[in-house]
PDB file of N, CA and C in Angstrom:
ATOM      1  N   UNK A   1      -9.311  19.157   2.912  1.00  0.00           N
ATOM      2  CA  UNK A   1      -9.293  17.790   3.363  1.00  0.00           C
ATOM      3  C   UNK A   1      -7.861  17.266   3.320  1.00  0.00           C
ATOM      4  N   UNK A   2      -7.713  16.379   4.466  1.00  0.00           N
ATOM      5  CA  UNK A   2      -5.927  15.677   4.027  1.00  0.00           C
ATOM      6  C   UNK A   2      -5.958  14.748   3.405  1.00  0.00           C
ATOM      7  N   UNK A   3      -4.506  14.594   2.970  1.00  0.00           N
ATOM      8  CA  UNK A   3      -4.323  13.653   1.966  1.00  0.00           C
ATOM      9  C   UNK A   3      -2.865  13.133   2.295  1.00  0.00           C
ATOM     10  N   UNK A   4      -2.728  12.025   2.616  1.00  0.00           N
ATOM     11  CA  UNK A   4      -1.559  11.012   2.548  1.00  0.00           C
ATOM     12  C   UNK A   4      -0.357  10.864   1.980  1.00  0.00           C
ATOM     13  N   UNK A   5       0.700  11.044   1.653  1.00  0.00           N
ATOM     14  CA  UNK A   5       1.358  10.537   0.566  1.00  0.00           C
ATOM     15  C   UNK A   5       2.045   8.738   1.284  1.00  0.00           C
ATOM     16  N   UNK A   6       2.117   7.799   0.741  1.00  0.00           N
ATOM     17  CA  UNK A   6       2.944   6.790   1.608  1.00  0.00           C
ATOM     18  C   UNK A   6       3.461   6.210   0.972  1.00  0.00           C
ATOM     19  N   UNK A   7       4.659   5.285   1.338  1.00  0.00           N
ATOM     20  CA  UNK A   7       5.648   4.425   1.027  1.00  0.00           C
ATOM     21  C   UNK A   7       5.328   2.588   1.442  1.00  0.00           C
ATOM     22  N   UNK A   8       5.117   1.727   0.848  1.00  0.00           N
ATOM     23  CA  UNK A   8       5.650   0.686   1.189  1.00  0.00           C
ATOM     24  C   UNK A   8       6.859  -0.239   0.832  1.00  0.00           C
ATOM     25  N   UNK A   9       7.210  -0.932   1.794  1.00  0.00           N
ATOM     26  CA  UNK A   9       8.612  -1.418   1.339  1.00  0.00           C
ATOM     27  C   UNK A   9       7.604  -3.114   1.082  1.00  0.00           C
ATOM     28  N   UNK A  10       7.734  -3.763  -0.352  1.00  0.00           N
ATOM     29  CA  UNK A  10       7.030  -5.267  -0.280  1.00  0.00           C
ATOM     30  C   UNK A  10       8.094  -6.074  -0.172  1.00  0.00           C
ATOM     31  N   UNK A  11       7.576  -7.535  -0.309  1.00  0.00           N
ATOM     32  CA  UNK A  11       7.984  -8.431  -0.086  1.00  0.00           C
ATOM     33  C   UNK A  11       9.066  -8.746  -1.213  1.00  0.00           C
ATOM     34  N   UNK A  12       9.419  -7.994  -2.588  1.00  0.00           N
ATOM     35  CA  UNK A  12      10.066  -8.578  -3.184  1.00  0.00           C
ATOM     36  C   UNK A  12      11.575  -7.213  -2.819  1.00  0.00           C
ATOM     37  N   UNK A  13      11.557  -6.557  -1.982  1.00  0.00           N
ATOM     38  CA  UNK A  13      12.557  -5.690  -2.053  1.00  0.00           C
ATOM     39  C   UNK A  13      12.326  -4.268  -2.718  1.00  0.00           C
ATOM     40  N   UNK A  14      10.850  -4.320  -3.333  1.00  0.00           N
ATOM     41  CA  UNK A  14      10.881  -3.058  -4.211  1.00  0.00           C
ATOM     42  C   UNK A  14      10.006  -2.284  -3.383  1.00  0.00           C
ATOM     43  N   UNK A  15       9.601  -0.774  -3.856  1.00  0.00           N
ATOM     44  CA  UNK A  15       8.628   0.161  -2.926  1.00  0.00           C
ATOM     45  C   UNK A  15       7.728   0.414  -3.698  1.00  0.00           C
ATOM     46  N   UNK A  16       6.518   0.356  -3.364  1.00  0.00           N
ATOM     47  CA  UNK A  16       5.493   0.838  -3.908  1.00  0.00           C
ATOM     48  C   UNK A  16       5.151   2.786  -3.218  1.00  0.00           C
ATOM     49  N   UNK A  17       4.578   3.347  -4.264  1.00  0.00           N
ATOM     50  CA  UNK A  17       4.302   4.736  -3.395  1.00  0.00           C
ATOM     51  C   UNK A  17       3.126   4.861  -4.423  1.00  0.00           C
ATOM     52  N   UNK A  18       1.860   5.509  -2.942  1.00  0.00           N
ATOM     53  CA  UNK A  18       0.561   5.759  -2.904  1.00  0.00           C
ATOM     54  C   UNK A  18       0.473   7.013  -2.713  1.00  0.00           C
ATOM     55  N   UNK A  19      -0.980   7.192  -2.932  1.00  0.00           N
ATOM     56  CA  UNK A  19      -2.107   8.554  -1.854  1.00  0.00           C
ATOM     57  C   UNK A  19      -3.239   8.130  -1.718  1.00  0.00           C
ATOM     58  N   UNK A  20      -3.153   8.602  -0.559  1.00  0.00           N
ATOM     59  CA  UNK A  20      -4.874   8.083  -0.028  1.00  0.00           C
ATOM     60  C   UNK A  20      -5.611   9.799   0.567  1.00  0.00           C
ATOM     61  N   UNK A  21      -6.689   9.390   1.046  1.00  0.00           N
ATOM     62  CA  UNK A  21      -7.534  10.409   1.676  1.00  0.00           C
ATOM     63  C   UNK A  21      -7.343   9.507   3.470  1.00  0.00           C
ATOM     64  N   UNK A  22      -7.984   8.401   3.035  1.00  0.00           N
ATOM     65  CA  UNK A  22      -8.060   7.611   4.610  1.00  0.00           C
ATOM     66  C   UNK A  22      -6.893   6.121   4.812  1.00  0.00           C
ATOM     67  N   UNK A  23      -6.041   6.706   5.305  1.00  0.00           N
ATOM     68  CA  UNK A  23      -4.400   5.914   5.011  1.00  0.00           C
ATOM     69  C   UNK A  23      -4.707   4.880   6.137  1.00  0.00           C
ATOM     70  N   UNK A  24      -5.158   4.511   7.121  1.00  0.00           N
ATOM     71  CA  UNK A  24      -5.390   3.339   7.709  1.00  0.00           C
ATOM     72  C   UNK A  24      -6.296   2.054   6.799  1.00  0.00           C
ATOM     73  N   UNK A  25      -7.424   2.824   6.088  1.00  0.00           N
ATOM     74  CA  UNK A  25      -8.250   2.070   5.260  1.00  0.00           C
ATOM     75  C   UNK A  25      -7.170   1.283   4.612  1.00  0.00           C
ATOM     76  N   UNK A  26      -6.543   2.284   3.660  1.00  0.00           N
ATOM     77  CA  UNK A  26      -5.503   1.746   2.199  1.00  0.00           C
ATOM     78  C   UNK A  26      -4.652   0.881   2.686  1.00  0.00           C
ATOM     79  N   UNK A  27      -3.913   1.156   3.641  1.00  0.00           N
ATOM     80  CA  UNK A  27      -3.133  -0.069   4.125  1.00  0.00           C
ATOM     81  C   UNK A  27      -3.642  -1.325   4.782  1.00  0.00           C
ATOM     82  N   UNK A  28      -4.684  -1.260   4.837  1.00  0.00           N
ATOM     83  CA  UNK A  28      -5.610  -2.461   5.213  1.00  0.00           C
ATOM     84  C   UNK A  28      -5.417  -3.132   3.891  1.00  0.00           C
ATOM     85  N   UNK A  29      -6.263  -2.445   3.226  1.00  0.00           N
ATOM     86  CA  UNK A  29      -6.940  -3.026   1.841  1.00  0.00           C
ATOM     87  C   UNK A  29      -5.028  -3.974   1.118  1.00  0.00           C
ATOM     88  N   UNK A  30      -3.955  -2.968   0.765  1.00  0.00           N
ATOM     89  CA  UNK A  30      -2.914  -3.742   0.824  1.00  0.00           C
ATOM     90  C   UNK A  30      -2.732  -4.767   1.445  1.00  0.00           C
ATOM     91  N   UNK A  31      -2.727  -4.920   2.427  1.00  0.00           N
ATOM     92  CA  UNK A  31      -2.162  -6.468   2.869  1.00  0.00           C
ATOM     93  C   UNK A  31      -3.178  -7.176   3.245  1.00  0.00           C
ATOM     94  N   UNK A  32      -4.492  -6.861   2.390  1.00  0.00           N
ATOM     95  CA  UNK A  32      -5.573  -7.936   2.385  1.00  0.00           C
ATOM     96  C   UNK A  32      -5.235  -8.510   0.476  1.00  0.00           C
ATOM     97  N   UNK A  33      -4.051  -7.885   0.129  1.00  0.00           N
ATOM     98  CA  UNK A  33      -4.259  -8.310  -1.363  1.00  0.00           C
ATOM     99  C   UNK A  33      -5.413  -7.460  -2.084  1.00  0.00           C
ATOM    100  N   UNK A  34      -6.257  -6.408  -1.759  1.00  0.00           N
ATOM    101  CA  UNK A  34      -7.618  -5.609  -2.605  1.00  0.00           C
ATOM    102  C   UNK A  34      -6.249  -4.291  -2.970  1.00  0.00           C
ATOM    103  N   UNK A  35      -5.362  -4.206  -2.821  1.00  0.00           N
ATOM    104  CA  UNK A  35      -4.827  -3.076  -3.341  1.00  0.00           C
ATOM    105  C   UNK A  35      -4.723  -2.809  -4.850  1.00  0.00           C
ATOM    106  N   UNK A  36      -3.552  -2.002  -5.125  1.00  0.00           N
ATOM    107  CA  UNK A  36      -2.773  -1.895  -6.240  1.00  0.00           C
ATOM    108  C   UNK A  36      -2.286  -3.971  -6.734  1.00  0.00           C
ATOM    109  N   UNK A  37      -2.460  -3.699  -8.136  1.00  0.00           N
ATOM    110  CA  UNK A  37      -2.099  -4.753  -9.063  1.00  0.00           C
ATOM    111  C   UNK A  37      -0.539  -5.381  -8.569  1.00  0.00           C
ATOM    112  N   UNK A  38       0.194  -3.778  -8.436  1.00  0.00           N
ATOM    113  CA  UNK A  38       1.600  -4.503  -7.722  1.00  0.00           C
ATOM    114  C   UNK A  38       1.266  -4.922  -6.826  1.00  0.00           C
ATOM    115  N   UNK A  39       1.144  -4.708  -5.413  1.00  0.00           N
ATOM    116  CA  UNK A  39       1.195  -4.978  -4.255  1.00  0.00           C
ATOM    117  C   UNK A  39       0.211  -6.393  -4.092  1.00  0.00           C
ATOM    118  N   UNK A  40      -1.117  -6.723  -5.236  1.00  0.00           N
ATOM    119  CA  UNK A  40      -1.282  -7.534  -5.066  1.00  0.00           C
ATOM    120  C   UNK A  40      -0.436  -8.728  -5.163  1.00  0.00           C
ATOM    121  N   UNK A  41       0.749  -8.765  -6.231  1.00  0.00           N
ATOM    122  CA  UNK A  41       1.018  -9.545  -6.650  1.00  0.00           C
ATOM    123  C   UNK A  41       2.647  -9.518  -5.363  1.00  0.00           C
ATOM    124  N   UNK A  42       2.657  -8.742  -4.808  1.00  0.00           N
ATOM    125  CA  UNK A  42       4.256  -8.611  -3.888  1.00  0.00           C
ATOM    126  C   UNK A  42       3.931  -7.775  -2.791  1.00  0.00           C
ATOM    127  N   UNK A  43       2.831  -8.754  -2.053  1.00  0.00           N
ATOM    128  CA  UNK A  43       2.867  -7.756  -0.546  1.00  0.00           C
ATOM    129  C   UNK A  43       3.980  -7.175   0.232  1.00  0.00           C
ATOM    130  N   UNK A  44       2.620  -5.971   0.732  1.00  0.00           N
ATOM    131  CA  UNK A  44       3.790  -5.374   1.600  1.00  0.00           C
ATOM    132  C   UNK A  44       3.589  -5.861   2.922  1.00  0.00           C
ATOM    133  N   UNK A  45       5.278  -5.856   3.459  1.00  0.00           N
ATOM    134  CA  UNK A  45       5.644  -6.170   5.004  1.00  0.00           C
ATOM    135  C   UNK A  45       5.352  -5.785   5.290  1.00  0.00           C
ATOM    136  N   UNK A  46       5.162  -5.974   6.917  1.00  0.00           N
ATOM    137  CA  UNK A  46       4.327  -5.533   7.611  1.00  0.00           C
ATOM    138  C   UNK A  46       5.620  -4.840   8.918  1.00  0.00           C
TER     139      UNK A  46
END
């Protein structure tokens, strides 16, 4: 099965780095705020 590795650049200048299985889902869920604790708190750009 694949697996993702990804980068976001957020809103405060810093990067968050993930893995997913389904990488369109996860980046949804990020910039709905349901992500990671960071990213909730310092979305990522879009």
């Amino acid at each position: 099965m694949k697996a993702y590795t990804y980068i976001l650049l957020c809103c405060n200048g810093q990067y968050y780095v993930g893995s997913t299985k389904n990488l369109e889902k996860r980046i949804n869920e990020h910039q709905m705020g349901f992500g990671s604790n960071f990213t909730k708190k310092h979305l990522p750009i879009n």
